[in-house]
C-alpha atoms as a PDB file:
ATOM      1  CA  UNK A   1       4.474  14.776 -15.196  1.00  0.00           C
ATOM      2  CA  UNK A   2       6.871  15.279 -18.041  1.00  0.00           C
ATOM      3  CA  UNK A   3       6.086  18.061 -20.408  1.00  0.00           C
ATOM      4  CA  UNK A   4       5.959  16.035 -23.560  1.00  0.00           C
ATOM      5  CA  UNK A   5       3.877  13.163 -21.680  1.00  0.00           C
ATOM      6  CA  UNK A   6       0.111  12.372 -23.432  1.00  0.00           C
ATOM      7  CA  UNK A   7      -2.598  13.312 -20.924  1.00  0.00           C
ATOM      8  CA  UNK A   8      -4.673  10.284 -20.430  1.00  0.00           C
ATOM      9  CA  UNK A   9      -8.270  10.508 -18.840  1.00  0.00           C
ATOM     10  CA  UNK A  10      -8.558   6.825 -17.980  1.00  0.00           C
ATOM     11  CA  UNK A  11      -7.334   3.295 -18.549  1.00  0.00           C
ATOM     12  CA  UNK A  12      -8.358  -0.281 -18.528  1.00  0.00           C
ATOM     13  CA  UNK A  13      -6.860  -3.132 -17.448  1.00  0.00           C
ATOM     14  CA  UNK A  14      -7.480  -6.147 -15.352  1.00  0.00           C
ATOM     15  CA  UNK A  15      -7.268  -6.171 -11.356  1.00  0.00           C
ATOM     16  CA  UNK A  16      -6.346  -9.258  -9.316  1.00  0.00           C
ATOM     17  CA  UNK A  17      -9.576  -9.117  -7.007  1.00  0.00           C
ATOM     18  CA  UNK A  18     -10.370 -12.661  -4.888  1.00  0.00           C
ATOM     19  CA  UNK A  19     -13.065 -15.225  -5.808  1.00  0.00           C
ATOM     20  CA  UNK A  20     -15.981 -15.257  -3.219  1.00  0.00           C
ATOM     21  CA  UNK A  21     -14.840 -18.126  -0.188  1.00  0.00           C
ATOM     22  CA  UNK A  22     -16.591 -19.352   2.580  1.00  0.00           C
ATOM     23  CA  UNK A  23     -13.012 -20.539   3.757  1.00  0.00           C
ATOM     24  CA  UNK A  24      -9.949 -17.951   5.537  1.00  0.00           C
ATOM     25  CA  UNK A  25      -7.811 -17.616   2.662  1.00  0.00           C
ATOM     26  CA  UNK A  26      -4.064 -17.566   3.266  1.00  0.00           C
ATOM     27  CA  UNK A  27      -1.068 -17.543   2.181  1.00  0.00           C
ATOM     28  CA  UNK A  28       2.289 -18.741   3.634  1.00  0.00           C
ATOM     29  CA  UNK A  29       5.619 -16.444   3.215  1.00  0.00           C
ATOM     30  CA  UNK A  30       7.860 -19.477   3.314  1.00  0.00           C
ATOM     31  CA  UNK A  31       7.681 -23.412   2.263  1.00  0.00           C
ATOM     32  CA  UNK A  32       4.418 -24.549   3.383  1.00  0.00           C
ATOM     33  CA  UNK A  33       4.332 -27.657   5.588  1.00  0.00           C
ATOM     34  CA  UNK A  34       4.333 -31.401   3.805  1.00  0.00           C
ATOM     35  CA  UNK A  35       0.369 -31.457   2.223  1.00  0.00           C
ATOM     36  CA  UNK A  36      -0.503 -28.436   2.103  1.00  0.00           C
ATOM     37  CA  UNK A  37      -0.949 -25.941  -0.293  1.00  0.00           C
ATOM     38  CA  UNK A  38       1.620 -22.235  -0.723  1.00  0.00           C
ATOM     39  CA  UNK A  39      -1.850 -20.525  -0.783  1.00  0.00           C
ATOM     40  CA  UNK A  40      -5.745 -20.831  -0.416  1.00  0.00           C
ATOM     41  CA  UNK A  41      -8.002 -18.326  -2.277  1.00  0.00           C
ATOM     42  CA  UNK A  42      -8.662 -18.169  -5.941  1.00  0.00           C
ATOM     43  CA  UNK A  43      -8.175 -15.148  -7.880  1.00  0.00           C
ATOM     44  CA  UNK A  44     -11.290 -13.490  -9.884  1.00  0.00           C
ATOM     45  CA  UNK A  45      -9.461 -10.738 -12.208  1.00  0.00           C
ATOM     46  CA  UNK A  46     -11.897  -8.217 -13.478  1.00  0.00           C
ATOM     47  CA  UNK A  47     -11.233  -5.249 -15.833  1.00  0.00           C
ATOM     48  CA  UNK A  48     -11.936  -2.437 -14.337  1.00  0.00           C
ATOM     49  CA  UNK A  49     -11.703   1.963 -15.397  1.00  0.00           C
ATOM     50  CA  UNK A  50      -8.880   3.200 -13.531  1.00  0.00           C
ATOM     51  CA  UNK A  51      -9.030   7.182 -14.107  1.00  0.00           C
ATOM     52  CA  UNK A  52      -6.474   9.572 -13.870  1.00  0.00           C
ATOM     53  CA  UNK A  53      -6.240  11.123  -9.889  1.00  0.00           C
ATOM     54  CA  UNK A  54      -3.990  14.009 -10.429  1.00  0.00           C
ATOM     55  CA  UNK A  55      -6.381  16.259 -11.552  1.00  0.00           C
ATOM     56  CA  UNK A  56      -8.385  15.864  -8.108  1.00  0.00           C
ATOM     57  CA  UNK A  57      -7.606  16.589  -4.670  1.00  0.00           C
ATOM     58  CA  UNK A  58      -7.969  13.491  -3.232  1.00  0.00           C
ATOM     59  CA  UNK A  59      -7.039  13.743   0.881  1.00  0.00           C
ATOM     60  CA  UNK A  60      -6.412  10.950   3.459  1.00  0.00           C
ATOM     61  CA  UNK A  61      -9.823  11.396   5.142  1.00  0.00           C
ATOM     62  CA  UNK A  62     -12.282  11.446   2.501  1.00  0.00           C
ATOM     63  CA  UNK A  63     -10.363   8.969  -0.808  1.00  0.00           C
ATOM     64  CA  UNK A  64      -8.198   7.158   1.935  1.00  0.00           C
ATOM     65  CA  UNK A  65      -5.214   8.433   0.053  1.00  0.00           C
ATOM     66  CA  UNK A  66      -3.706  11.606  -0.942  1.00  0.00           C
ATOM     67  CA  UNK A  67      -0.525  12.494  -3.034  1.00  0.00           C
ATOM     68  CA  UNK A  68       2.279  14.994  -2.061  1.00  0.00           C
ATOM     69  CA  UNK A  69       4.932  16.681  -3.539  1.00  0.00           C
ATOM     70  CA  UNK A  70       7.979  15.388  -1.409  1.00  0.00           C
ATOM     71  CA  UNK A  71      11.617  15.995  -2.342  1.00  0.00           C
ATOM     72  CA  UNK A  72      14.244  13.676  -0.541  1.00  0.00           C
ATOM     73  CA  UNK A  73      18.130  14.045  -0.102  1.00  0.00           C
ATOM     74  CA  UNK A  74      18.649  10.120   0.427  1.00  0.00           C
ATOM     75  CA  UNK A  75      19.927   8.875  -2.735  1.00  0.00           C
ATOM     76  CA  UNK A  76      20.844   5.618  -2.399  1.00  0.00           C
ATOM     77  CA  UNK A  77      17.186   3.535  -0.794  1.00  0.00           C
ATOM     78  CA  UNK A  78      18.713   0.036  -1.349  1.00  0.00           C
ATOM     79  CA  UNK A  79      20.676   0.889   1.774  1.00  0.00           C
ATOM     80  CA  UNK A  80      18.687  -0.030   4.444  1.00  0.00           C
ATOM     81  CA  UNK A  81      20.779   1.647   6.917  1.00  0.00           C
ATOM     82  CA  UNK A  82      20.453   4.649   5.408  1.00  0.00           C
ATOM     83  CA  UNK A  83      17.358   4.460   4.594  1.00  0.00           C
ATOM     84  CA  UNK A  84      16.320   3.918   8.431  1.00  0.00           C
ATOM     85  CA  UNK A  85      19.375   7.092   9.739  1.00  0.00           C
ATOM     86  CA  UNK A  86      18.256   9.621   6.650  1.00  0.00           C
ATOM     87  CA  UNK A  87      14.893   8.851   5.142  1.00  0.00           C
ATOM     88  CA  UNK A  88      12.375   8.036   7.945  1.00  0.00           C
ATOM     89  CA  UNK A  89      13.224  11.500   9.836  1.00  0.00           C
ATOM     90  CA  UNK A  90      12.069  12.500   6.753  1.00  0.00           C
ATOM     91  CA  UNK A  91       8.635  10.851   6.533  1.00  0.00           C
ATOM     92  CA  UNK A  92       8.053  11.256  10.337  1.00  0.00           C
ATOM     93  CA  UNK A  93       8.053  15.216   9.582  1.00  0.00           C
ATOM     94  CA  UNK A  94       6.061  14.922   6.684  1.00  0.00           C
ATOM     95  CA  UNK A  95       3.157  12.404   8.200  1.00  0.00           C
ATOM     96  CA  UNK A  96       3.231  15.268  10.888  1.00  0.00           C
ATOM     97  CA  UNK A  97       2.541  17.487   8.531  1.00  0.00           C
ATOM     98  CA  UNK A  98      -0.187  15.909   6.846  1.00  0.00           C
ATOM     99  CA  UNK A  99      -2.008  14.448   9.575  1.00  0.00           C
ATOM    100  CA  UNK A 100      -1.885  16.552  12.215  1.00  0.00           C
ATOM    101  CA  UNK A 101      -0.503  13.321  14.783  1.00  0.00           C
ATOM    102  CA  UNK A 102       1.557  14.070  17.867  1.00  0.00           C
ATOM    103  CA  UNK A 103       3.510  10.979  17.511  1.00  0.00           C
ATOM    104  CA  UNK A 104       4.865   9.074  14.559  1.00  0.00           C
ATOM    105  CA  UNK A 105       6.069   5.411  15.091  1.00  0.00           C
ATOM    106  CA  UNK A 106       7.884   4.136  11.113  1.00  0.00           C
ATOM    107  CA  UNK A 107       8.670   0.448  12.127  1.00  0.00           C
ATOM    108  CA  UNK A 108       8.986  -1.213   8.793  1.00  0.00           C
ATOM    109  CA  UNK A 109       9.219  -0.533   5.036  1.00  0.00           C
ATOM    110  CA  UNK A 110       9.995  -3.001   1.975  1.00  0.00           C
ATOM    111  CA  UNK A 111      11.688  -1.553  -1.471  1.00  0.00           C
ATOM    112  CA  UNK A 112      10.219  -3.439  -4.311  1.00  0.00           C
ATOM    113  CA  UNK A 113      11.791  -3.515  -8.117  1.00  0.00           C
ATOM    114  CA  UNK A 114       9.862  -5.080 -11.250  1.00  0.00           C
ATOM    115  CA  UNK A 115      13.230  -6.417 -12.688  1.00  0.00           C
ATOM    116  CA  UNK A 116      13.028 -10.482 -11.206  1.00  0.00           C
ATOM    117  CA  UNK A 117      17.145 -10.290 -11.555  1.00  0.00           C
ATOM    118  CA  UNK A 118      16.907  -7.386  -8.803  1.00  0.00           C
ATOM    119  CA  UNK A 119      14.806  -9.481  -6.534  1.00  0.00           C
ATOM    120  CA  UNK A 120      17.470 -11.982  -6.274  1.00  0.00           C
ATOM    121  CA  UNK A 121      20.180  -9.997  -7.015  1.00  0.00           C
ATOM    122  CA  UNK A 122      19.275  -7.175  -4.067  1.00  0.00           C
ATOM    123  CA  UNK A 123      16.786  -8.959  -1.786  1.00  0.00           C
ATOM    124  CA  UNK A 124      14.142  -6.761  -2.809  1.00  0.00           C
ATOM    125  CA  UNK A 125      10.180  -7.939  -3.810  1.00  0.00           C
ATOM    126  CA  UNK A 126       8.422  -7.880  -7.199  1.00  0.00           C
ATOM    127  CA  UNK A 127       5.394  -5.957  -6.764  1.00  0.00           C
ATOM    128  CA  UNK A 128       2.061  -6.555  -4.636  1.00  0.00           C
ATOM    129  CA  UNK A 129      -0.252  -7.557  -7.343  1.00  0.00           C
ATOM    130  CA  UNK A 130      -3.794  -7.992  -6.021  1.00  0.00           C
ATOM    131  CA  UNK A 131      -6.044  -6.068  -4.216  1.00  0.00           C
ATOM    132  CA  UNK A 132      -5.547  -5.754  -1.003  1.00  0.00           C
ATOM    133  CA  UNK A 133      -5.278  -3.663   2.525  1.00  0.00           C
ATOM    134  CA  UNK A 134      -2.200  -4.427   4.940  1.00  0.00           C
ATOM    135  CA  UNK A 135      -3.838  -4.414   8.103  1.00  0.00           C
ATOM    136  CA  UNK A 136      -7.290  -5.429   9.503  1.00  0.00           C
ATOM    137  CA  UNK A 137      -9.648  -4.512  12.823  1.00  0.00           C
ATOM    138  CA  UNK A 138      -7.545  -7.149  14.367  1.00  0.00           C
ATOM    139  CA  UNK A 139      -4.172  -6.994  13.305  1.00  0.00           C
ATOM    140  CA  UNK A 140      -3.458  -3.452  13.218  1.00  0.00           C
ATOM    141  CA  UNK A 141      -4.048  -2.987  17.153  1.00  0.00           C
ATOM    142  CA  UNK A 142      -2.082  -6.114  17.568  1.00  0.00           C
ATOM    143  CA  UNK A 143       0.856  -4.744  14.981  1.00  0.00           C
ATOM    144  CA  UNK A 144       0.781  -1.806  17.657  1.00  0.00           C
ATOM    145  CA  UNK A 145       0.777  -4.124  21.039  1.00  0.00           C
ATOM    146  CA  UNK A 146       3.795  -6.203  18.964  1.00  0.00           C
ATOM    147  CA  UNK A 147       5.788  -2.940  18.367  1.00  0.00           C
ATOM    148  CA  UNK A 148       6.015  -1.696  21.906  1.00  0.00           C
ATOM    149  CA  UNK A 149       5.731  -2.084  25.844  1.00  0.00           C
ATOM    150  CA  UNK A 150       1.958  -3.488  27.254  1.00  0.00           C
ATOM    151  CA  UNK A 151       1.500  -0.196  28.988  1.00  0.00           C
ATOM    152  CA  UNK A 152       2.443   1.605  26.038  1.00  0.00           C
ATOM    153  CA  UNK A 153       0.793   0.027  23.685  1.00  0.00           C
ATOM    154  CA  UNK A 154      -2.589   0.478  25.809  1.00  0.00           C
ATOM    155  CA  UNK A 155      -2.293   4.089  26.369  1.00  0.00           C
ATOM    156  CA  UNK A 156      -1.631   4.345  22.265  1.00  0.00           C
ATOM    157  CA  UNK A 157      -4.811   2.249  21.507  1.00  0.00           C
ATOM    158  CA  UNK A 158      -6.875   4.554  23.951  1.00  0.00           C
ATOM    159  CA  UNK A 159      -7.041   6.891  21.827  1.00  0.00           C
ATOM    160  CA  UNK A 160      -7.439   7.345  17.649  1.00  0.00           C
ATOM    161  CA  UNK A 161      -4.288   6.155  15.684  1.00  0.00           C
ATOM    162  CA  UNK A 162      -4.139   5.165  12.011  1.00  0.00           C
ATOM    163  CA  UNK A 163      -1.093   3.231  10.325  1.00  0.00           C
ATOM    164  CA  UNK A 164      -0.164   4.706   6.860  1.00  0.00           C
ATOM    165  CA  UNK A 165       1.859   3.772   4.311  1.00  0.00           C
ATOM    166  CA  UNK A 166       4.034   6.364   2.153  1.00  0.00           C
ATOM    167  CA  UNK A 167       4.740   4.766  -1.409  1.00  0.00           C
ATOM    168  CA  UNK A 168       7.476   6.473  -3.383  1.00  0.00           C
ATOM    169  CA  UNK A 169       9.129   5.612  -6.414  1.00  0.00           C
ATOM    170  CA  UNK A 170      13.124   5.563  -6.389  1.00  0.00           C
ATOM    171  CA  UNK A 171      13.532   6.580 -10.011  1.00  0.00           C
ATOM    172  CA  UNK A 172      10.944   7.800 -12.048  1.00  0.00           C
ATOM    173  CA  UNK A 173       8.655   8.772 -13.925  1.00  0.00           C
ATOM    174  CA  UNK A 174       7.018   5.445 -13.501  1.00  0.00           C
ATOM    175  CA  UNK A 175       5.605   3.571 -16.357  1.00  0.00           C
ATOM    176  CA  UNK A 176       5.782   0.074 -15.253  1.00  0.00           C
ATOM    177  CA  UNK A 177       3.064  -1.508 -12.861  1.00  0.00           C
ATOM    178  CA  UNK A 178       1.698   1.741 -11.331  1.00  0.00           C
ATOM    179  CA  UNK A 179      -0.329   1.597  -8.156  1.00  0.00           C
ATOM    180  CA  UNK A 180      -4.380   1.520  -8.093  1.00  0.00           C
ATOM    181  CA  UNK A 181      -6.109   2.866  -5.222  1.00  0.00           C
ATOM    182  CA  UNK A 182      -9.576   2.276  -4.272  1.00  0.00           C
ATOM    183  CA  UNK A 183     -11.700   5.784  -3.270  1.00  0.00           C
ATOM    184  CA  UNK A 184     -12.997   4.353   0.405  1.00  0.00           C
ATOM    185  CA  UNK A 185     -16.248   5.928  -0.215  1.00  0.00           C
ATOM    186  CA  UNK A 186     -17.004   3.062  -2.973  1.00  0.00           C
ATOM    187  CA  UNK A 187     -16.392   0.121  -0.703  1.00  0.00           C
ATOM    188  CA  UNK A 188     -18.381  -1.709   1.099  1.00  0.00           C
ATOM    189  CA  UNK A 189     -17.149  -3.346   4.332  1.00  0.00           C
ATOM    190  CA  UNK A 190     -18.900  -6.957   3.138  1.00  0.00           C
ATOM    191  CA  UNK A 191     -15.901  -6.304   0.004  1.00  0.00           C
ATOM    192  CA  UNK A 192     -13.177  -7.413   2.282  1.00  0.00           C
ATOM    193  CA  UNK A 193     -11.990 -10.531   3.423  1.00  0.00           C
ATOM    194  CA  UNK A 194      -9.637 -11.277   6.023  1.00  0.00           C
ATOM    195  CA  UNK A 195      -6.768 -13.540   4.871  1.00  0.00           C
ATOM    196  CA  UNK A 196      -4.385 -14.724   6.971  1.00  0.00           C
ATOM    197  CA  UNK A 197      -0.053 -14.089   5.714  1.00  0.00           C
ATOM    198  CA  UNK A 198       1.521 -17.219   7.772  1.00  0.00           C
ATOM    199  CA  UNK A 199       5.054 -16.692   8.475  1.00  0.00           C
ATOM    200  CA  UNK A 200       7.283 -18.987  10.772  1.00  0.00           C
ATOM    201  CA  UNK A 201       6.701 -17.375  13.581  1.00  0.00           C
ATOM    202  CA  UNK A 202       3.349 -15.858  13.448  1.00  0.00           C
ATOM    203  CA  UNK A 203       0.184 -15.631  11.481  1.00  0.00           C
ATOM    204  CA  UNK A 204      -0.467 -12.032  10.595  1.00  0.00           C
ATOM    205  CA  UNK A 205      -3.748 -10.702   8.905  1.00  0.00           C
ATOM    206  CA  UNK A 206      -4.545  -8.546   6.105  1.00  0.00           C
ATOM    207  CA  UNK A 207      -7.673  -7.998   3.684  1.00  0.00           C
ATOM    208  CA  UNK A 208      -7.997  -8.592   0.492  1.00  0.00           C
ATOM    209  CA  UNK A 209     -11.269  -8.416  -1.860  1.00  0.00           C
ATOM    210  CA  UNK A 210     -14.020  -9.206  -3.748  1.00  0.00           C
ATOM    211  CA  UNK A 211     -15.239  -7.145  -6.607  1.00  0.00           C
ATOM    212  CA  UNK A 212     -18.060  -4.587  -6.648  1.00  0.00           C
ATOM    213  CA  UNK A 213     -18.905  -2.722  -9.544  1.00  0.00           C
ATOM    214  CA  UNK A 214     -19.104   0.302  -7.204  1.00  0.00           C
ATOM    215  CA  UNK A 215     -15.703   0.236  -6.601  1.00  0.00           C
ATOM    216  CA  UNK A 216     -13.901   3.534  -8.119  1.00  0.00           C
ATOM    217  CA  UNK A 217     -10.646   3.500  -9.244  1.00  0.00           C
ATOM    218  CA  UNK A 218      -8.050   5.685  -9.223  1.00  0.00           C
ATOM    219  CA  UNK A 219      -4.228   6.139 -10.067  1.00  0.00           C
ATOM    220  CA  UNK A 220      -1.641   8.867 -10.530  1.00  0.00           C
ATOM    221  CA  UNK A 221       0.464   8.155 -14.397  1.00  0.00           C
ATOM    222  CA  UNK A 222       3.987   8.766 -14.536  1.00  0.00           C
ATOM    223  CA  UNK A 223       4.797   9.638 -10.684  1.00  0.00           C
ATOM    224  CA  UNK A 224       8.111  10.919 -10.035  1.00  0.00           C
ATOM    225  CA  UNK A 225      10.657  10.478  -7.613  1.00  0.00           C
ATOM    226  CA  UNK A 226      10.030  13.749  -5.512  1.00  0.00           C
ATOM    227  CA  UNK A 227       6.579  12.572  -5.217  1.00  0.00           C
ATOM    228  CA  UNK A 228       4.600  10.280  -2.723  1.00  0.00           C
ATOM    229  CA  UNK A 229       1.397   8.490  -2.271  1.00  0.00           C
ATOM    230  CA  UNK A 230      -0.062   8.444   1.259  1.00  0.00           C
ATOM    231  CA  UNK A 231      -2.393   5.293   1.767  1.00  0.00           C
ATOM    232  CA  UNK A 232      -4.371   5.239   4.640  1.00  0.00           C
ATOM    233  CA  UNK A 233      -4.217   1.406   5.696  1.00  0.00           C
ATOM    234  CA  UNK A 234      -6.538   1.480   8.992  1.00  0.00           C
ATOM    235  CA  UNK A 235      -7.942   4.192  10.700  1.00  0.00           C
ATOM    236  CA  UNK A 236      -9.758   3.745  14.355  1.00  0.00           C
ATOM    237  CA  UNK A 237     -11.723   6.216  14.262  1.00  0.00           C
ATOM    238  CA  UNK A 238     -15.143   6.168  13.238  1.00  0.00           C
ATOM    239  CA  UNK A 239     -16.682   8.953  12.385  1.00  0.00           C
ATOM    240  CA  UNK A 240     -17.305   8.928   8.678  1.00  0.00           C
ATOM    241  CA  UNK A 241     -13.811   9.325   7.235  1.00  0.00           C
ATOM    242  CA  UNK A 242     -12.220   7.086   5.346  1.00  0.00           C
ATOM    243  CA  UNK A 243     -10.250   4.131   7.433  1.00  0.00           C
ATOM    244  CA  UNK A 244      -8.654   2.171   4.789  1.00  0.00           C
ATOM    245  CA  UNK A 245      -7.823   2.016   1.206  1.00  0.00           C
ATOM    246  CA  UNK A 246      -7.678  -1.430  -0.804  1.00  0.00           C
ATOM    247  CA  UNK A 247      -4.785  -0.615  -3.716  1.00  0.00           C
ATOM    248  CA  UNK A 248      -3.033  -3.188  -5.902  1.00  0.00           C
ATOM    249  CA  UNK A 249      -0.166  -2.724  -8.771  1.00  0.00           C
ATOM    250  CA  UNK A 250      -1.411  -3.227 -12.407  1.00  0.00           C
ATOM    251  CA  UNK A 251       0.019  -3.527 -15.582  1.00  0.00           C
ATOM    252  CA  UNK A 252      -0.782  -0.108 -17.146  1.00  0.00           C
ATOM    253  CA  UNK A 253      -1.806  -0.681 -21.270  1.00  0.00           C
ATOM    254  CA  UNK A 254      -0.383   2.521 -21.698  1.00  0.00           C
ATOM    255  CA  UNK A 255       3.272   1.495 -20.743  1.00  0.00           C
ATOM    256  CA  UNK A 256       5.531   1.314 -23.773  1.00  0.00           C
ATOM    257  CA  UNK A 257       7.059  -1.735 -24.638  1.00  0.00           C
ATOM    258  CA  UNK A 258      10.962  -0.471 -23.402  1.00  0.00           C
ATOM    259  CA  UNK A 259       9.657   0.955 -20.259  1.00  0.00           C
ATOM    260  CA  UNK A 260      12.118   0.653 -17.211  1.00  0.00           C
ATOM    261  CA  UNK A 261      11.297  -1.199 -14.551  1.00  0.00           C
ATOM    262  CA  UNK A 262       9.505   0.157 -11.731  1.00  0.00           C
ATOM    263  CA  UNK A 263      11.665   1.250  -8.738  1.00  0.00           C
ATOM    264  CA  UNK A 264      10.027   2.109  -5.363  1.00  0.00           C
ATOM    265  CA  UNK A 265       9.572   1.922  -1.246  1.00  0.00           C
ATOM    266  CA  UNK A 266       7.197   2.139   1.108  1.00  0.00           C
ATOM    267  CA  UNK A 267       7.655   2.899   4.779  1.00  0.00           C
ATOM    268  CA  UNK A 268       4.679   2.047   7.230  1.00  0.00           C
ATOM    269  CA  UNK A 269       4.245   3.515  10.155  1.00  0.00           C
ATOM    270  CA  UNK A 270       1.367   4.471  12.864  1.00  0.00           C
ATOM    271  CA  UNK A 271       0.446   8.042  13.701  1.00  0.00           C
ATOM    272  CA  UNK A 272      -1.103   8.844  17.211  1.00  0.00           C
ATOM    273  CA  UNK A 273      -3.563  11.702  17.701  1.00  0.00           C
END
């Protein structure tokens, strides 16, 4: 953090959690068909205290997250080539490093900016703004059976894997829409919903959820650009660690009115023990 930046304990702002549904929710990544509607699920924003994380050591087993000091010689991440030759040799070494996995398989990862004329202009997202986990008990094996060979994929799933995402901003410190990450030992499993992401081609599945009081919040002020969240997205083990993480941007009351927007990228990937 900057040496001239004001310490803050806490904050406390507003979290897009979902209304209670007896119904799927969903929502469709492209034009929905004649009648119905872009998305099903109602939102049920609740203010929340989201305190400060960096003065505790959270860790990928116990929170569900954990952040790292992690400088990066790839300069330009707009470049998705680049990005894919320079930058996710880098994260393979460094989920290596922090999990312990034999095997690291990146297959994806989105760069978001807060500035709408970016999202047009450079094909990039605004960011994820309710609270949510990327992959479910069903979709994550299947993510893994969709990313390589039957045989493959079997032998993978045999044994404990966990898919993890590494969140880093591209310029920083960030001000604008920091991340909120739920500690996994506050959430109940009856919290989480499965809702289904329909895309053209294929209906995919994450979680999103519903509010609990017990739910403690965490986030990490003014991150900079050699710096990286880890968020554990699924785990399969289960022995009493943490296996997933529900997180969600927020607008921060804290951020100053000229703040620049926020920059960042996440890679996903699975790691194979």
């Amino acid at each position: 953090m900057e040496g001239n930046a004001t310490v803050i304990d806490a904050v406390t702002a507003p979290l897009a959690y979902l209304a209670p549904t007896a119904e799927t929710p969903f929502t469709y990544t492209y034009e929905p068909p004649p009648g119905l509607p872009a998305r099903r699920g109602e939102p049920d924003p609740r203010r929340v205290t989201i305190a400060n994380g960096r003065a505790l050591a959270t860790t990928l087993d116990r929170e569900g997250f954990e952040l790292r000091r992690a400088p990066t010689a790839v300069g330009d991440f707009y470049d998705a080539e680049t990005v894919r030759r320079a930058y996710y040799p880098e994260i393979e070494r460094l989920l290596k490093e922090a999990t312990g996995a034999g095997e690291v398989l990146i297959f994806d990862h989105t760069v978001r900016n807060t500035a709408p004329e970016q999202q047009s202009g450079r094909r990039v997202r605004g960011p994820a703004a309710r609270v949510h986990n990327d992959y479910t008990e069903a979709s994550a094996p299947q993510r893994v059976r969709d990313l390589l060979p039957a045989a493959e994929a079997e032998a993978r799933l045999a044994r404990r894997y966990a898919e993890i995402n590494v969140w880093r901003p591209i310029k920083g410190p960030v001000r604008t829409q920091p991340l909120a990450l739920c500690d996994a030992r506050s959430l109940d499993p009856a919290d989480l919903v499965r809702t289904e992401l329909r895309y053209p081609d294929r209906t995919g599945e994450i979680y999103t959820a519903t509010f609990n009081p017990r739910h403690r919040w965490l986030y990490f002020p003014e991150m900079r650009a050699d710096e990286v969240l880890l968020i554990k997205c699924f785990d399969s083990a289960r022995d009493g660690r943490a296996r997933l993480s529900v997180h969600t941007a927020f607008d921060d009351p804290s951020t100053p009115a000229n703040a620049p927007p926020r920059e960042s990228i996440e890679v996903r990937a699975f790691v194979f023990f």
